[in-house]
C-alpha atoms as a PDB file:
ATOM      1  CA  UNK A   1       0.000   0.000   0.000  1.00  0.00           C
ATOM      2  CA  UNK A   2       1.616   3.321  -0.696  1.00  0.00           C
ATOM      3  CA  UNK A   3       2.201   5.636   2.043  1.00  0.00           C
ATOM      4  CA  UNK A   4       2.033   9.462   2.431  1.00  0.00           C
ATOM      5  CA  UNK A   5       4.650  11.362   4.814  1.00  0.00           C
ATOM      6  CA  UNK A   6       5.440  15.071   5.656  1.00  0.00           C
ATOM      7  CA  UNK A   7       8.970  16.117   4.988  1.00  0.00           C
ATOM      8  CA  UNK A   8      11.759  14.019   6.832  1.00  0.00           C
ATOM      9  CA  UNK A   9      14.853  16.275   8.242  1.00  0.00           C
ATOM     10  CA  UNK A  10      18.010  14.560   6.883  1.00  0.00           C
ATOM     11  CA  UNK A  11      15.975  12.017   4.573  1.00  0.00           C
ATOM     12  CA  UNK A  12      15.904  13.105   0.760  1.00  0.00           C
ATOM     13  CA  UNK A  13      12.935  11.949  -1.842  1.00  0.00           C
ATOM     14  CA  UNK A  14      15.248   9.112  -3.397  1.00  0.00           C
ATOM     15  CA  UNK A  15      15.710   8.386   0.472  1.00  0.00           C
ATOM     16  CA  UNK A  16      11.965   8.223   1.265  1.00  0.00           C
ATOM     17  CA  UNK A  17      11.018   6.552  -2.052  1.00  0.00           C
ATOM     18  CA  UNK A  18      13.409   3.332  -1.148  1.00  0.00           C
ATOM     19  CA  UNK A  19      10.976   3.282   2.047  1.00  0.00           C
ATOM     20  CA  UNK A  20       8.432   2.408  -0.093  1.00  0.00           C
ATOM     21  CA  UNK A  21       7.056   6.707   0.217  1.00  0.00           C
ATOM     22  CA  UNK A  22       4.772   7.773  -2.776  1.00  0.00           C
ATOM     23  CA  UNK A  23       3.910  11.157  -2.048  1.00  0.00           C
ATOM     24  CA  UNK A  24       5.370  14.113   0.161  1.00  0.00           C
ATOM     25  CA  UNK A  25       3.033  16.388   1.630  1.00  0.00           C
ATOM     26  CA  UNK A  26       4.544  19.896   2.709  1.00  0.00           C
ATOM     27  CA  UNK A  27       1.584  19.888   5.437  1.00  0.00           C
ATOM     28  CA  UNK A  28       1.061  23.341   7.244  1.00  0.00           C
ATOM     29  CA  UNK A  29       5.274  23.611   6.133  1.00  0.00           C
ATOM     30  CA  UNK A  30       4.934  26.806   3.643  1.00  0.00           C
ATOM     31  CA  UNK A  31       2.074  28.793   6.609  1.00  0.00           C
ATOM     32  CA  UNK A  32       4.973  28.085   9.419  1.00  0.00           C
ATOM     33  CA  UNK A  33       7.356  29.252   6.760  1.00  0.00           C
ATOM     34  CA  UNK A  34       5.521  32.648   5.729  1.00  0.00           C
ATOM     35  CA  UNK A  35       4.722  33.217   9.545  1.00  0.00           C
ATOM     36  CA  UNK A  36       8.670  32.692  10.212  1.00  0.00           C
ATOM     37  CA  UNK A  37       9.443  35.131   7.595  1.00  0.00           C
ATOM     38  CA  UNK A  38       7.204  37.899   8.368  1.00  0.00           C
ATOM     39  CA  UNK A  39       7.858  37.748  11.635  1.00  0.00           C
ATOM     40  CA  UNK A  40      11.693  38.230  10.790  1.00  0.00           C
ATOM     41  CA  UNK A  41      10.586  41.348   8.545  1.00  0.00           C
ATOM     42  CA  UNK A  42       9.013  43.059  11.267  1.00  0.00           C
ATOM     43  CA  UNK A  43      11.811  42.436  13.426  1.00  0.00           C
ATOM     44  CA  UNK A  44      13.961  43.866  11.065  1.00  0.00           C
ATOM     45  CA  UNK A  45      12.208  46.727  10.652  1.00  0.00           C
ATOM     46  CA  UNK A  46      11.529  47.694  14.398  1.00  0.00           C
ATOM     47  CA  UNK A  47      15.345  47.379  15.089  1.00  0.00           C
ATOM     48  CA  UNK A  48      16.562  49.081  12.140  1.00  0.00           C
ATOM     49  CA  UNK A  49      17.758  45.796  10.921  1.00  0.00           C
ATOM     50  CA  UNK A  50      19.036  44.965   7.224  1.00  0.00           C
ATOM     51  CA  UNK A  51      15.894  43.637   5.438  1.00  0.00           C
ATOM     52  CA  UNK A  52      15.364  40.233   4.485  1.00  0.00           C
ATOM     53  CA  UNK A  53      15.994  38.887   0.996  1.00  0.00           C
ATOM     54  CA  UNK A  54      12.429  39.367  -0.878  1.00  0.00           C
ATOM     55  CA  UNK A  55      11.075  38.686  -4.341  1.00  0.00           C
ATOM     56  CA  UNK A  56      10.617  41.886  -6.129  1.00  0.00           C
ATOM     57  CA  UNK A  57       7.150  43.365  -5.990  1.00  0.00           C
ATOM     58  CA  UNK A  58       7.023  42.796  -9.964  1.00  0.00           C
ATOM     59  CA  UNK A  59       8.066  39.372 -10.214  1.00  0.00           C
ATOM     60  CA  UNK A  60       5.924  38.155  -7.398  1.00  0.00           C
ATOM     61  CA  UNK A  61       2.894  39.627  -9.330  1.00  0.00           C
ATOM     62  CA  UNK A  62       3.892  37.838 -12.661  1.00  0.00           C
ATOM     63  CA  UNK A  63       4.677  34.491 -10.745  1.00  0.00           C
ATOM     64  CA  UNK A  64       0.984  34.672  -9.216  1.00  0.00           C
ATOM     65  CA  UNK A  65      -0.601  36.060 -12.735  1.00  0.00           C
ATOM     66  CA  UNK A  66       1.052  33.238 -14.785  1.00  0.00           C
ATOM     67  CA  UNK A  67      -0.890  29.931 -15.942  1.00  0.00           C
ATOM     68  CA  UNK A  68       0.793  27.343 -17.620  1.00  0.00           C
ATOM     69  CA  UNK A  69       0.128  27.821 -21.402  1.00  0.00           C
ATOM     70  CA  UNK A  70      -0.407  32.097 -20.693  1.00  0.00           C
ATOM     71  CA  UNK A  71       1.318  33.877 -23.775  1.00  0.00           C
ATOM     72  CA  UNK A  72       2.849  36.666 -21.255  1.00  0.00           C
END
């Protein structure tokens, strides 16, 4: 029967696959990760700290406008 598992710490996909793994679920992984960061942002900003490394405004807004197949 396949099995489903969240991310392993120190076990790669090839790793997890030879375990007899199908499918990787990132769970509540990229909300804990967006929390993390924005939390670091306004950390950064009250202490007058250098800013984190960000997408530009621009390319954030074509990576959520694009669909596979779009012409732009």
């Amino acid at each position: 029967m396949p099995l489903n598992v969240l991310p392993v710490p120190g076990r790669s996909l090839s790793d997890l696959a030879a375990l007899g793994v199908r499918r990787v679920s990132t769970g509540s992984l990229p909300y804990r990760a967006a929390l993390t960061a924005a939390v670091r942002s306004a950390e950064a900003v009250r202490d007058g700290s250098p800013l984190p490394d960000a997408v530009p405004y621009v390319d954030l807004q074509r990576r959520l406008s694009a669909y596979p197949g779009d012409a732009s």
